[in-house]
C-alpha atoms as a PDB file:
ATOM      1  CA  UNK A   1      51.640  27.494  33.165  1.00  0.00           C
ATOM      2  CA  UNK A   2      53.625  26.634  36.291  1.00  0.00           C
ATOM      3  CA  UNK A   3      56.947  28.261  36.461  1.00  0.00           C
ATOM      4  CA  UNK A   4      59.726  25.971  37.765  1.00  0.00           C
ATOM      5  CA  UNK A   5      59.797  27.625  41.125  1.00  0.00           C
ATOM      6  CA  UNK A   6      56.294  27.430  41.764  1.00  0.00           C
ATOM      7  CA  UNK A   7      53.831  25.215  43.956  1.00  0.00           C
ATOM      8  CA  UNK A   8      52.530  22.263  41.737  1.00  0.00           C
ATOM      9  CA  UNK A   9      50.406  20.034  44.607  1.00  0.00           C
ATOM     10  CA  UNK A  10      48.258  22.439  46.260  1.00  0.00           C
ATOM     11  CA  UNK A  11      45.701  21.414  49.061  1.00  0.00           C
ATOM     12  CA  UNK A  12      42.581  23.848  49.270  1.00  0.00           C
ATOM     13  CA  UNK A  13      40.644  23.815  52.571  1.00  0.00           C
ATOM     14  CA  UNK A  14      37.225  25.664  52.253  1.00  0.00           C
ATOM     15  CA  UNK A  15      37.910  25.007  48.819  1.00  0.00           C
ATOM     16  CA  UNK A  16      34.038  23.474  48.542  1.00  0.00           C
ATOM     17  CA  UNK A  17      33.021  27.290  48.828  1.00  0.00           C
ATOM     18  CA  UNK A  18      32.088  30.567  47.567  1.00  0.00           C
ATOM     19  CA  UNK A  19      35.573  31.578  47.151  1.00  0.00           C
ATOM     20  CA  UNK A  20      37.114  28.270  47.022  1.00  0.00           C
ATOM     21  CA  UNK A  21      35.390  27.382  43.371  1.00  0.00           C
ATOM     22  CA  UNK A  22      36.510  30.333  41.989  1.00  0.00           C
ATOM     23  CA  UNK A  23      40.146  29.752  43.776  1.00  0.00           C
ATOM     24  CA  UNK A  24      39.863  26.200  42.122  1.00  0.00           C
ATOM     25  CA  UNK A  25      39.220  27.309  38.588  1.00  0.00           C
ATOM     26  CA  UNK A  26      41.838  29.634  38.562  1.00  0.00           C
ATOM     27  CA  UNK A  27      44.593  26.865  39.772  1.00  0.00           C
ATOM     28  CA  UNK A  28      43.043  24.305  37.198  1.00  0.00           C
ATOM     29  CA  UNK A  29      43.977  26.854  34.099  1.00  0.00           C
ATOM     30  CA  UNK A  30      47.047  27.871  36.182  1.00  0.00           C
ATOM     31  CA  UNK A  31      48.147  24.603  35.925  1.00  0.00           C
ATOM     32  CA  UNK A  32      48.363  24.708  31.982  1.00  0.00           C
ATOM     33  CA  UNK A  33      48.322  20.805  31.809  1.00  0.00           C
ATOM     34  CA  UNK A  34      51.497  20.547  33.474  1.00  0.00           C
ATOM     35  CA  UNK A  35      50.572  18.336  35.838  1.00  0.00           C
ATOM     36  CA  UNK A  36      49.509  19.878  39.197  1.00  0.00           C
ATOM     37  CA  UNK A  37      47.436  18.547  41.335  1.00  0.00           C
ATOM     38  CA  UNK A  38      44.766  19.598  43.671  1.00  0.00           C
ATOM     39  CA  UNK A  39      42.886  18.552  46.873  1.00  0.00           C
ATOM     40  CA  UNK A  40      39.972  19.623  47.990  1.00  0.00           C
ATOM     41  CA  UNK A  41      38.948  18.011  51.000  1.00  0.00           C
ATOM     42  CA  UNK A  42      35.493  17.518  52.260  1.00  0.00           C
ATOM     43  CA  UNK A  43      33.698  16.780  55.134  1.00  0.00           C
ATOM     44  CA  UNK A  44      30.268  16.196  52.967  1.00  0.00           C
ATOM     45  CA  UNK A  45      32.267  15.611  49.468  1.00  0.00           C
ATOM     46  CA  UNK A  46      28.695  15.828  47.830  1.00  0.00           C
ATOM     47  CA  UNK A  47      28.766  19.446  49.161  1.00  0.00           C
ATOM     48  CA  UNK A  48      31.712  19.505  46.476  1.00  0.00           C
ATOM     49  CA  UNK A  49      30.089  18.030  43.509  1.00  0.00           C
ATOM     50  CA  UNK A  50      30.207  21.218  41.661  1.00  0.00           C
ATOM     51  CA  UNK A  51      33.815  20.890  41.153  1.00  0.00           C
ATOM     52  CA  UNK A  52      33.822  17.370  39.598  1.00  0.00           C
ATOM     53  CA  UNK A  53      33.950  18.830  36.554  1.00  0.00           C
ATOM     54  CA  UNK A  54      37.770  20.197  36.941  1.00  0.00           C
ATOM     55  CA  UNK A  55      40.771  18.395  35.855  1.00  0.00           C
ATOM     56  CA  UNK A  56      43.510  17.729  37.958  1.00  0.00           C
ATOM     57  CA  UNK A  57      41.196  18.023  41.293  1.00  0.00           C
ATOM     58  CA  UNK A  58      41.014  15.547  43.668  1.00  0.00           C
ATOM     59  CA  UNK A  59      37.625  15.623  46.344  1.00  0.00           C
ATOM     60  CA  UNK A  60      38.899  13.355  49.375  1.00  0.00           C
ATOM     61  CA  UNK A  61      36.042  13.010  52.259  1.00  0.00           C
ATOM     62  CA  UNK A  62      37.609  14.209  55.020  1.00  0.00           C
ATOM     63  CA  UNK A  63      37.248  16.186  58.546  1.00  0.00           C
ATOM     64  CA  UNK A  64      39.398  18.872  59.817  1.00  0.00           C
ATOM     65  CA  UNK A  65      38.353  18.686  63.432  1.00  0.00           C
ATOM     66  CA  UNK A  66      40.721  15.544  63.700  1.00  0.00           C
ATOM     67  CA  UNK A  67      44.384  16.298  63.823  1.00  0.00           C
ATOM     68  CA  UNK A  68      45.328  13.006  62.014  1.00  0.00           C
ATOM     69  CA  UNK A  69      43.518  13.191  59.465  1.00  0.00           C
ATOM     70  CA  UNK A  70      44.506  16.976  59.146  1.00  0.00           C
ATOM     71  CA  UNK A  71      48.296  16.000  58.764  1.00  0.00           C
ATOM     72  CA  UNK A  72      47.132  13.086  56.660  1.00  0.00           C
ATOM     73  CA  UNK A  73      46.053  15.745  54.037  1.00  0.00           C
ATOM     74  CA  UNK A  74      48.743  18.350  54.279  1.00  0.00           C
ATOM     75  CA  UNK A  75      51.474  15.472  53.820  1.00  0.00           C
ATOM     76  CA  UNK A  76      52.720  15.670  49.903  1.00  0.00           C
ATOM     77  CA  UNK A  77      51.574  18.940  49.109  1.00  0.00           C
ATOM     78  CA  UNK A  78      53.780  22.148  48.099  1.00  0.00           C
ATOM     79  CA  UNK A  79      51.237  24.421  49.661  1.00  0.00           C
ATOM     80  CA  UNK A  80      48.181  25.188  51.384  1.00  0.00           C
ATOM     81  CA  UNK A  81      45.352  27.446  50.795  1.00  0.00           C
ATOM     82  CA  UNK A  82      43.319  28.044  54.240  1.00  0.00           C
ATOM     83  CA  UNK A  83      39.999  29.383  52.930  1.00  0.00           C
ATOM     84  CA  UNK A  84      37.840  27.695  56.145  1.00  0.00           C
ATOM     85  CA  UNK A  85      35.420  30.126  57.722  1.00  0.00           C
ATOM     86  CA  UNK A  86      31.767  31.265  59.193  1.00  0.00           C
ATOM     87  CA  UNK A  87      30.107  34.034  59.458  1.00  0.00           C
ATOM     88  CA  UNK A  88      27.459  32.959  62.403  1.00  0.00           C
ATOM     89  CA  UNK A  89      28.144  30.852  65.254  1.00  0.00           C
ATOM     90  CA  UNK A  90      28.592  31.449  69.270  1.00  0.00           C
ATOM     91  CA  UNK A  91      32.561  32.690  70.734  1.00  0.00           C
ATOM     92  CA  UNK A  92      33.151  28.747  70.831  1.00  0.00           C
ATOM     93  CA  UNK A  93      32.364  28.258  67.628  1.00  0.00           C
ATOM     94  CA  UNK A  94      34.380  31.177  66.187  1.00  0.00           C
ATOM     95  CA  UNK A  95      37.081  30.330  68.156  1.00  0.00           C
ATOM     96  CA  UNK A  96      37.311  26.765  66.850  1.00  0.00           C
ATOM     97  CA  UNK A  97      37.223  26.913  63.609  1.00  0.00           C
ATOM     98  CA  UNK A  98      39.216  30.944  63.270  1.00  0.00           C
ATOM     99  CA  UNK A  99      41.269  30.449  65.964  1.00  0.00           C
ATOM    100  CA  UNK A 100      42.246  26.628  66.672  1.00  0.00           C
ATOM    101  CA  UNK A 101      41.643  25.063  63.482  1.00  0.00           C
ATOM    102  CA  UNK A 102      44.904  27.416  61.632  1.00  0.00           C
ATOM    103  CA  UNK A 103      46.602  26.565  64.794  1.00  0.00           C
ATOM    104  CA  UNK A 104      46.232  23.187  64.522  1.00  0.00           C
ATOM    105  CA  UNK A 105      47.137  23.764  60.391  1.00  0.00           C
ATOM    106  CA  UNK A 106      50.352  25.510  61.375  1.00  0.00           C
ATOM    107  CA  UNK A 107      51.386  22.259  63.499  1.00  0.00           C
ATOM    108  CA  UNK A 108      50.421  20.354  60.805  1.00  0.00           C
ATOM    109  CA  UNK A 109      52.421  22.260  58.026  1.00  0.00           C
ATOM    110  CA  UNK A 110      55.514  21.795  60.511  1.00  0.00           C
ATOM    111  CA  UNK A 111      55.089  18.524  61.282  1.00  0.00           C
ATOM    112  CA  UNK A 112      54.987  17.311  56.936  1.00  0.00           C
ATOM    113  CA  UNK A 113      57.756  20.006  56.114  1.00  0.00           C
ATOM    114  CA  UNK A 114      54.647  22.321  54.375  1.00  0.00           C
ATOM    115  CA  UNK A 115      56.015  25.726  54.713  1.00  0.00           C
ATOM    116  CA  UNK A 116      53.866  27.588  52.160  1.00  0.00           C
ATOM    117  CA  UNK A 117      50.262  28.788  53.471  1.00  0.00           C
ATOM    118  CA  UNK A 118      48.028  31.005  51.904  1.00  0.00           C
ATOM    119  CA  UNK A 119      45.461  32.092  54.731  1.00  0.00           C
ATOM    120  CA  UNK A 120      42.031  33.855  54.126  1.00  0.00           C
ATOM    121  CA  UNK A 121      41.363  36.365  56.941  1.00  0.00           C
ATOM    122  CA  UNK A 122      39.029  39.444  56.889  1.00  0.00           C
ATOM    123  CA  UNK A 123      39.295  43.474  56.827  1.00  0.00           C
ATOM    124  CA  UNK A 124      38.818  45.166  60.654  1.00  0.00           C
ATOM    125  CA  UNK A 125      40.448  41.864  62.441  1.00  0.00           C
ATOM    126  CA  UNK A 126      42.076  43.190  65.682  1.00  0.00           C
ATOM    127  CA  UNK A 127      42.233  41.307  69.753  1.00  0.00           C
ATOM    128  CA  UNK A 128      40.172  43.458  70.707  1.00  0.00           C
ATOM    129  CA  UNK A 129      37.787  43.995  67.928  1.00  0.00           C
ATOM    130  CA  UNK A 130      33.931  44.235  69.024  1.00  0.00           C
ATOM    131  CA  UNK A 131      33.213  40.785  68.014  1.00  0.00           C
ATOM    132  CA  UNK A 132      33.918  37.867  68.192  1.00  0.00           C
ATOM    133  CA  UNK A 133      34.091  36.992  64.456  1.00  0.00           C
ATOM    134  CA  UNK A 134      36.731  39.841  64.207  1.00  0.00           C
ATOM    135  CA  UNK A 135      38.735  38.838  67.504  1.00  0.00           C
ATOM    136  CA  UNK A 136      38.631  35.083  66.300  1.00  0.00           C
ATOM    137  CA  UNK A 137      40.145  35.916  62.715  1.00  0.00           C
ATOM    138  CA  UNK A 138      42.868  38.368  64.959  1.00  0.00           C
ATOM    139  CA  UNK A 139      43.649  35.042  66.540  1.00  0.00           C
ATOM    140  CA  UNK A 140      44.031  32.776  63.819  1.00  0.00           C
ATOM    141  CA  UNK A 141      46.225  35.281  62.186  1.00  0.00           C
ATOM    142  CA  UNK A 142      48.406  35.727  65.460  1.00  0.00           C
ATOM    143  CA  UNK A 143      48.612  31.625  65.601  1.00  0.00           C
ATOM    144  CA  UNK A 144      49.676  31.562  61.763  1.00  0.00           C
ATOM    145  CA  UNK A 145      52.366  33.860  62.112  1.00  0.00           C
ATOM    146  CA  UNK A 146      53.949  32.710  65.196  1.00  0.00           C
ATOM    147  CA  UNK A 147      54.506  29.582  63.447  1.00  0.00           C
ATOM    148  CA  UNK A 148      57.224  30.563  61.336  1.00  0.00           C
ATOM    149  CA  UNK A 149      55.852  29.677  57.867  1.00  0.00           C
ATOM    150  CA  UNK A 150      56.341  30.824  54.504  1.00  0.00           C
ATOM    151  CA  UNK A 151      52.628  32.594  55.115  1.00  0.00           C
ATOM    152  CA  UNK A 152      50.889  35.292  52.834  1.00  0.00           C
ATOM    153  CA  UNK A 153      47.710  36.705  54.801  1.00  0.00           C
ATOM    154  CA  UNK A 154      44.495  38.166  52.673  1.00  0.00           C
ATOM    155  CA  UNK A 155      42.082  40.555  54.441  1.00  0.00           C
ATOM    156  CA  UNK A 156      39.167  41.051  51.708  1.00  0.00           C
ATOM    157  CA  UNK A 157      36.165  43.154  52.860  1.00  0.00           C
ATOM    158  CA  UNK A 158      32.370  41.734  52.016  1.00  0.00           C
ATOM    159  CA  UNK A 159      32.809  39.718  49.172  1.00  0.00           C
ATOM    160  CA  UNK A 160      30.511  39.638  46.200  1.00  0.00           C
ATOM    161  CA  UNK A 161      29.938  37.900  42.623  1.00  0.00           C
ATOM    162  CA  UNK A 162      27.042  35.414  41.373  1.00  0.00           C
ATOM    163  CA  UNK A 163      26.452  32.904  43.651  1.00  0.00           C
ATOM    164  CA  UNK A 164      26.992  35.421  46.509  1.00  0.00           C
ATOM    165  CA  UNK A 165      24.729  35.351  50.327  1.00  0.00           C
ATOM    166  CA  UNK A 166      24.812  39.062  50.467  1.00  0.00           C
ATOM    167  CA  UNK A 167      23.733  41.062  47.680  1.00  0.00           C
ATOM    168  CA  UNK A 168      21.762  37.797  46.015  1.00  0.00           C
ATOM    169  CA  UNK A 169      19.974  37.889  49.809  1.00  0.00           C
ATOM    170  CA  UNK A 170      18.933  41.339  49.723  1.00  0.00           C
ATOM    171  CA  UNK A 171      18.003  41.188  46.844  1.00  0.00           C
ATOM    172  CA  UNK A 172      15.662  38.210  47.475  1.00  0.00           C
ATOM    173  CA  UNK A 173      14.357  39.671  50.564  1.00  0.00           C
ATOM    174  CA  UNK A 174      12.859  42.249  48.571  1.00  0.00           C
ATOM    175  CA  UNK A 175      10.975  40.268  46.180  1.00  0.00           C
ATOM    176  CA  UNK A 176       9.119  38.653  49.369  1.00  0.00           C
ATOM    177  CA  UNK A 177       8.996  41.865  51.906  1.00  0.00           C
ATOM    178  CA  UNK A 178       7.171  45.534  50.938  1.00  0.00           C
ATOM    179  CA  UNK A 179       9.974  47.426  53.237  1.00  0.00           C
ATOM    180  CA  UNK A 180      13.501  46.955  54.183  1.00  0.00           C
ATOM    181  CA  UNK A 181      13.779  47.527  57.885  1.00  0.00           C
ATOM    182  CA  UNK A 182      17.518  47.470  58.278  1.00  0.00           C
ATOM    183  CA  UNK A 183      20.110  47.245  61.093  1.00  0.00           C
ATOM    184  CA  UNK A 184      23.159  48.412  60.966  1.00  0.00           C
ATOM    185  CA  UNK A 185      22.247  50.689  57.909  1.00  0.00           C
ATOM    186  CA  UNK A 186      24.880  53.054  57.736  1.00  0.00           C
ATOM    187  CA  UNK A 187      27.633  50.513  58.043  1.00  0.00           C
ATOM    188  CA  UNK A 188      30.485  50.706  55.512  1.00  0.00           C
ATOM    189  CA  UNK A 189      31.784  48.554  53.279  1.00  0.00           C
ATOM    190  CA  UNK A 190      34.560  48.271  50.417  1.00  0.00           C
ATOM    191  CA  UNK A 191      32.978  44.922  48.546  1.00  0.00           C
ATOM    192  CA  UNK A 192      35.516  43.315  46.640  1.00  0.00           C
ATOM    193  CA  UNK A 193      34.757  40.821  43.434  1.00  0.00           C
ATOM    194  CA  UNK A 194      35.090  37.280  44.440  1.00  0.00           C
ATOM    195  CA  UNK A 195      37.318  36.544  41.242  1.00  0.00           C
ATOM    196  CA  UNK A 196      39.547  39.620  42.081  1.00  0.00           C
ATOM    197  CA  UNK A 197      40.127  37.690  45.519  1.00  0.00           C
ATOM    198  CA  UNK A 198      40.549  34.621  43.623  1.00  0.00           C
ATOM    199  CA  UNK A 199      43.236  36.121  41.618  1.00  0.00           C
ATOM    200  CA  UNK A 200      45.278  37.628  44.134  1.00  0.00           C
ATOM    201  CA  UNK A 201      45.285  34.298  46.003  1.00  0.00           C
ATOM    202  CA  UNK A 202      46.550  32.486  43.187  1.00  0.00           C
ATOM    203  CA  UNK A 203      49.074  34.521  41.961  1.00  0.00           C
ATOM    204  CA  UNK A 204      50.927  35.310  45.475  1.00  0.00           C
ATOM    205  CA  UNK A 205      51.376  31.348  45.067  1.00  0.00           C
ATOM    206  CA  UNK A 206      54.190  31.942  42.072  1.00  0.00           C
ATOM    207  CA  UNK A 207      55.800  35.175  43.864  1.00  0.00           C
ATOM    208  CA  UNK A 208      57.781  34.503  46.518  1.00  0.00           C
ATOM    209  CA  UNK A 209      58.160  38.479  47.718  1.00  0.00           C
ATOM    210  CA  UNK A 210      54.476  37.951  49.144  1.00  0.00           C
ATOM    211  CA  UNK A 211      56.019  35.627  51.651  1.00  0.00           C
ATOM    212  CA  UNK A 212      55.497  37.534  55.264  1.00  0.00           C
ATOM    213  CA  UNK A 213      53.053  39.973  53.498  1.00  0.00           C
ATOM    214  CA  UNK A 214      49.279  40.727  54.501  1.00  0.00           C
ATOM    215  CA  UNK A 215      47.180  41.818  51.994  1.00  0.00           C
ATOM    216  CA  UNK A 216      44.225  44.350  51.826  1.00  0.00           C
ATOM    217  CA  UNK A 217      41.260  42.757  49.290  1.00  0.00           C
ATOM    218  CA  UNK A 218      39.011  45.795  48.370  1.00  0.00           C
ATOM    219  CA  UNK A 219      37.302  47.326  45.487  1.00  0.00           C
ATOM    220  CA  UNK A 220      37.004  51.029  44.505  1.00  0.00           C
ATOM    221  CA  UNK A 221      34.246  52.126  45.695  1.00  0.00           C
ATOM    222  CA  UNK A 222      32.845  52.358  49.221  1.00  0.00           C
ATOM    223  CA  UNK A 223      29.379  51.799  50.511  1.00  0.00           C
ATOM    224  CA  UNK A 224      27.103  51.839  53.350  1.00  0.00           C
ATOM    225  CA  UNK A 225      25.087  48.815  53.643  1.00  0.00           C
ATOM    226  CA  UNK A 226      21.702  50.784  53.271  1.00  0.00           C
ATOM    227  CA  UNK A 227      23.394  51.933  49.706  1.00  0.00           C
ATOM    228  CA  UNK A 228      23.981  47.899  48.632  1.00  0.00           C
ATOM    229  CA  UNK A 229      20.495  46.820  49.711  1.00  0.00           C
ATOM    230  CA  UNK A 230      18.659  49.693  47.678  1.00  0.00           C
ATOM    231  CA  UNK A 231      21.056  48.903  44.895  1.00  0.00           C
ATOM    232  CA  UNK A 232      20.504  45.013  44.916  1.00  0.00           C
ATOM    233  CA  UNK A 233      16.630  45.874  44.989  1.00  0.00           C
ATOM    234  CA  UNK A 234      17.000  47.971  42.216  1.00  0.00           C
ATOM    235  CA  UNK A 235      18.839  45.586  39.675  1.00  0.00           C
ATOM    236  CA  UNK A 236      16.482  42.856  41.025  1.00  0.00           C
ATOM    237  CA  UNK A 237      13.779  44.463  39.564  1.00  0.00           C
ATOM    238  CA  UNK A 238      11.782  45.592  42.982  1.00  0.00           C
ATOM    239  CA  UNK A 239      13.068  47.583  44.390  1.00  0.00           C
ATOM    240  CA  UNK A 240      11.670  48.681  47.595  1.00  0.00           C
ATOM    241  CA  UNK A 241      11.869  51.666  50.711  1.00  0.00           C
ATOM    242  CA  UNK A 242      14.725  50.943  53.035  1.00  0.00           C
ATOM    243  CA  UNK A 243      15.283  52.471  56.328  1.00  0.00           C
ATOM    244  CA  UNK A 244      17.661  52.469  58.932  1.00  0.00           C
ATOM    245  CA  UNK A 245      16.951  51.009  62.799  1.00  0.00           C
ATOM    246  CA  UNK A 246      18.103  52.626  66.150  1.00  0.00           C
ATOM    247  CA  UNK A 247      20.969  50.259  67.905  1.00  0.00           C
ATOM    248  CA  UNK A 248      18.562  49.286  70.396  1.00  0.00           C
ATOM    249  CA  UNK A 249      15.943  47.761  68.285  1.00  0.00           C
ATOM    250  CA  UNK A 250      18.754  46.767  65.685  1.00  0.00           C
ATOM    251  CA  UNK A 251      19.649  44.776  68.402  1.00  0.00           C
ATOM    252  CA  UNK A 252      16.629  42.785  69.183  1.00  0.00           C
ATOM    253  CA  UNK A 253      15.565  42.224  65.377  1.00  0.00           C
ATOM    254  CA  UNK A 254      19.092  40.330  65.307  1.00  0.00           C
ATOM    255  CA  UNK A 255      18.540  38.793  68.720  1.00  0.00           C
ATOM    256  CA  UNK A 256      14.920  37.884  66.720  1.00  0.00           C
ATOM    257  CA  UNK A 257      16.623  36.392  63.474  1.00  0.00           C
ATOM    258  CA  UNK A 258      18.670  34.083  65.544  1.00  0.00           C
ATOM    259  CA  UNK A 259      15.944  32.373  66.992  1.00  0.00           C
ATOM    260  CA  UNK A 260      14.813  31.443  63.655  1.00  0.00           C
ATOM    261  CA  UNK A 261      15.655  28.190  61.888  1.00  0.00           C
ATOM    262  CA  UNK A 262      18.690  27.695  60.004  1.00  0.00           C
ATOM    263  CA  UNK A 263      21.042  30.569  59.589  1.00  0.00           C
ATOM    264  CA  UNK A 264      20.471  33.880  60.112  1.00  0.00           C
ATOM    265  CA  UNK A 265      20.546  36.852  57.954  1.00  0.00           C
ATOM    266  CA  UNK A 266      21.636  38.901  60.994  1.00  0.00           C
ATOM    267  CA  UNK A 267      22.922  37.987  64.097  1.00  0.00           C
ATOM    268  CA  UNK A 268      23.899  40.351  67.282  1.00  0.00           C
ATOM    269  CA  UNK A 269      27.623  39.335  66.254  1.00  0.00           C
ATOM    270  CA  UNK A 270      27.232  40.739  62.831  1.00  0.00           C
ATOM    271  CA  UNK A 271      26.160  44.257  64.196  1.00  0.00           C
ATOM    272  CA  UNK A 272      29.488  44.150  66.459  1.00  0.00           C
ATOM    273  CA  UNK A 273      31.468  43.291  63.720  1.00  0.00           C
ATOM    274  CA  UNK A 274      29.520  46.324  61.499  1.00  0.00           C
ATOM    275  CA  UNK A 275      30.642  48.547  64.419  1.00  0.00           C
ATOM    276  CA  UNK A 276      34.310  48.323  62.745  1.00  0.00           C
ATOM    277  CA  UNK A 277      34.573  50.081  58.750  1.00  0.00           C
ATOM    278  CA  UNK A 278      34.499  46.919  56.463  1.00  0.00           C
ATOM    279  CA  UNK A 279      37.199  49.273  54.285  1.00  0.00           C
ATOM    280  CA  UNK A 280      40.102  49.350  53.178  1.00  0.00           C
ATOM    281  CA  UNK A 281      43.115  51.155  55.567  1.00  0.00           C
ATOM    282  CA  UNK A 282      45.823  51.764  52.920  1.00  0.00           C
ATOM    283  CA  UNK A 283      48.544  51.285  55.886  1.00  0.00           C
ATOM    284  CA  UNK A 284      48.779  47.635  53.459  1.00  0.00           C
ATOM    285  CA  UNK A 285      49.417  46.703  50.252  1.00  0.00           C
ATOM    286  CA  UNK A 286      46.245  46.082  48.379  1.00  0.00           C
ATOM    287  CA  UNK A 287      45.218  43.999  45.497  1.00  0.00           C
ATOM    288  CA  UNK A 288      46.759  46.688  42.599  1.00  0.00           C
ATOM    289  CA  UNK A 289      50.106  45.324  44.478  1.00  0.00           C
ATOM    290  CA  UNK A 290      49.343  41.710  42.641  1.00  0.00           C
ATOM    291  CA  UNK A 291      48.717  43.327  39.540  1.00  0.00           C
ATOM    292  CA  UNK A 292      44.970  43.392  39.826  1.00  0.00           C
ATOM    293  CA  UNK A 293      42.740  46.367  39.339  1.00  0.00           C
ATOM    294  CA  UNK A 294      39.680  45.542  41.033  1.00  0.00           C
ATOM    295  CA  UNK A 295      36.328  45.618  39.639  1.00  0.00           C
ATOM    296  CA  UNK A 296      33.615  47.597  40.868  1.00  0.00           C
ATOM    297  CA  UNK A 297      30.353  46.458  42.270  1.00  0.00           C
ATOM    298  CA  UNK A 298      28.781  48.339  39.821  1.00  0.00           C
ATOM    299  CA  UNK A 299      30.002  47.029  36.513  1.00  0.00           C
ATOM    300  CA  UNK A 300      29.386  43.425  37.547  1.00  0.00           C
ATOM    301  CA  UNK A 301      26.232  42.413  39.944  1.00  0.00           C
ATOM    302  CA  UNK A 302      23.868  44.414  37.902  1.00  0.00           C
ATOM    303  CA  UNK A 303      23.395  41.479  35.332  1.00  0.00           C
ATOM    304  CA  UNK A 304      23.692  38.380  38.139  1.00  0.00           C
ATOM    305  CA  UNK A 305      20.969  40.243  39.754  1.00  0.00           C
ATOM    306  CA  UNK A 306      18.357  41.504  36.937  1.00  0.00           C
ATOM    307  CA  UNK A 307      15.575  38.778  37.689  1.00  0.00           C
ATOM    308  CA  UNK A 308      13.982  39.441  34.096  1.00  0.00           C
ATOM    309  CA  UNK A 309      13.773  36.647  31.579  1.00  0.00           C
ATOM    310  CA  UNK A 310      13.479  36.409  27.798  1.00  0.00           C
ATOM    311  CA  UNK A 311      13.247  39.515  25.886  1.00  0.00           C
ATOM    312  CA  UNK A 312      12.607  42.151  28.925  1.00  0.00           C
ATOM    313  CA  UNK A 313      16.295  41.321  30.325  1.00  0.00           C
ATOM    314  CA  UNK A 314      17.564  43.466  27.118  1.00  0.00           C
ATOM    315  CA  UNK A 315      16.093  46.208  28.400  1.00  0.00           C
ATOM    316  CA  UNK A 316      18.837  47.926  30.081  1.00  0.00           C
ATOM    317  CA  UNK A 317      20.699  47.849  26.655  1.00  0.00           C
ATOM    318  CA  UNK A 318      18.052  50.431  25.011  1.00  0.00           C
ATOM    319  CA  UNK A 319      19.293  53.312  25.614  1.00  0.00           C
ATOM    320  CA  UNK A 320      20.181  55.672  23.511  1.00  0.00           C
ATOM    321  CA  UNK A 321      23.618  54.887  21.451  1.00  0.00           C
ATOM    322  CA  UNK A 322      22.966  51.329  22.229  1.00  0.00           C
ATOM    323  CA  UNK A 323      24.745  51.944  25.763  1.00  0.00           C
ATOM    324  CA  UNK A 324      23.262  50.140  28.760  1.00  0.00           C
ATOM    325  CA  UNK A 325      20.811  52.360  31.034  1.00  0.00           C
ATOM    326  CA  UNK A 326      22.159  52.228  34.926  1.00  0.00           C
END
């Protein structure tokens, strides 16, 4: 339930997302029927339907990119969660919606009296960061925190959990190709459970010492990205031989992917942005600082991922003693 103190009218942005549902679910039961409420605002509120199913969450149509309506939404509200980003797009685009759009938030926030802001950013961000994902999310940070708000900053590394893009994509990839050739192989990364993110989020909202406090979100265990794709083949059910690329052609299959329709597994951004360790630096406080010990990688995709059906997906549980076979 809500302690006295705490936030009661929250608005999510991203909250439509990956991270956002789980974000949502968790403030739903947080809210113990006391009576919080929560916006979600959309600019394709269909894009949202999954959520229609929550109590106490309201799915406005609405679009960030105009300041009006932006201050429109953030009026009312005891906090806001920033959760708005991409991982593909050219500097402009980065820069827009990293960059200017928690600018433009921070003016808002002023502007209705809003001082509490929960912001989303990512592990490795830095000015002068190899990419532009990682310079624009150095940016938006910089923009929050000159603004003089009551702001608690998250930096998770790749995230993961059932409805993920990365290890449900490799993992689909290898159904449909007979080799993995992969850029960027030895690339490492720290992935962190999408609930465990979730978590952290919503309970720096009731703890006022996270106020002015970044955040590290990590799991235990590291891995190189050739690691995760052999692993997500292998609890997949096919798995298949994966081998690294030299930079150079690296480079041009990503140059390659982006000329393809829709969005790209891999873009020449991406393998800038893999340039800098996706891991955790321990000069922060991570997510055991929130009371959260993290899950591993491990102990949770191997289930979303086994593509079996009926009785074959018991398989893994006949081993000897009845313990599960990894």
């Amino acid at each position: 339930m809500i302690p006295p103190e705490g936030p009661r009218r929250i608005l999510v942005l991203g909250g439509s997302g990956f991270v956002g549902r789980s974000v949502c679910e968790r403030l739903v039961a947080r809210s113990g029927g006391a009576g919080g409420a929560i916006t979600v605002p959309s600019r394709r509120p269909q894009r949202a339907a999954h959520l229609r199913h929550l109590p106490t969450l309201a799915l406005p149509a609405a679009d960030l990119r105009d300041d009006a309506t932006l201050a429109a939404l953030v009026a009312g509200h005891d906090a806001v969660i920033h959760l708005v980003a991409i991982l593909h797009g050219s500097a402009a685009q980065f820069h827009a919606v990293h960059a200017e759009l928690p600018r433009r938030l921070a003016a808002a926030c002023r502007a209705q009296g809003v001082r509490r802001l929960l912001h989303v950013s990512a592990l490795g961000v830095a000015p002068d960061a190899p990419s532009d994902y990682l310079r624009s999310k150095a940016a938006g940070e910089a923009a929050l925190l000159a603004a003089g708000l009551d702001l608690t900053i998250f930096r998770p590394s790749v995230i993961f959990g059932a409805a993920d893009r990365f290890m449900n994509t490799f993992a689909r990839l290898q159904s449909l190709a007979p080799v993995v050739p992969l850029a960027g192989a030895s690339a490492r990364f720290q992935p962190v459970w999408v609930e465990d993110v979730a978590a952290a989020i919503v309970a720096a909202l009731d703890r006022p010492e996270t106020i002015g406090r970044t955040y590290e979100c990590a799991g235990p265990a590291e891995f190189t990205l050739a690691e995760l794709v052999r692993l997500a083949g292998t609890w997949a059910g096919h798995p298949r031989p994966v081998f690294g690329l030299p930079d150079g052609i690296a480079g041009l299959q990503a140059r390659l992917m982006e000329c393809l329709p829709g969005e790209p597994l891999l873009s020449r951004d991406n393998l800038r942005s893999m340039q800098v360790p996706n891991v955790a630096t321990g000069t922060l406080p991570g997510l055991a600082a929130l009371g959260i010990d993290p899950a591993d990688l491990r102990g949770v995709m191997a289930d979303h991922l086994d593509g079996r059906v009926g009785p074959a997906r018991l398989d893994r549980l006949r081993a000897p003693g009845g313990k599960r076979a990894r």
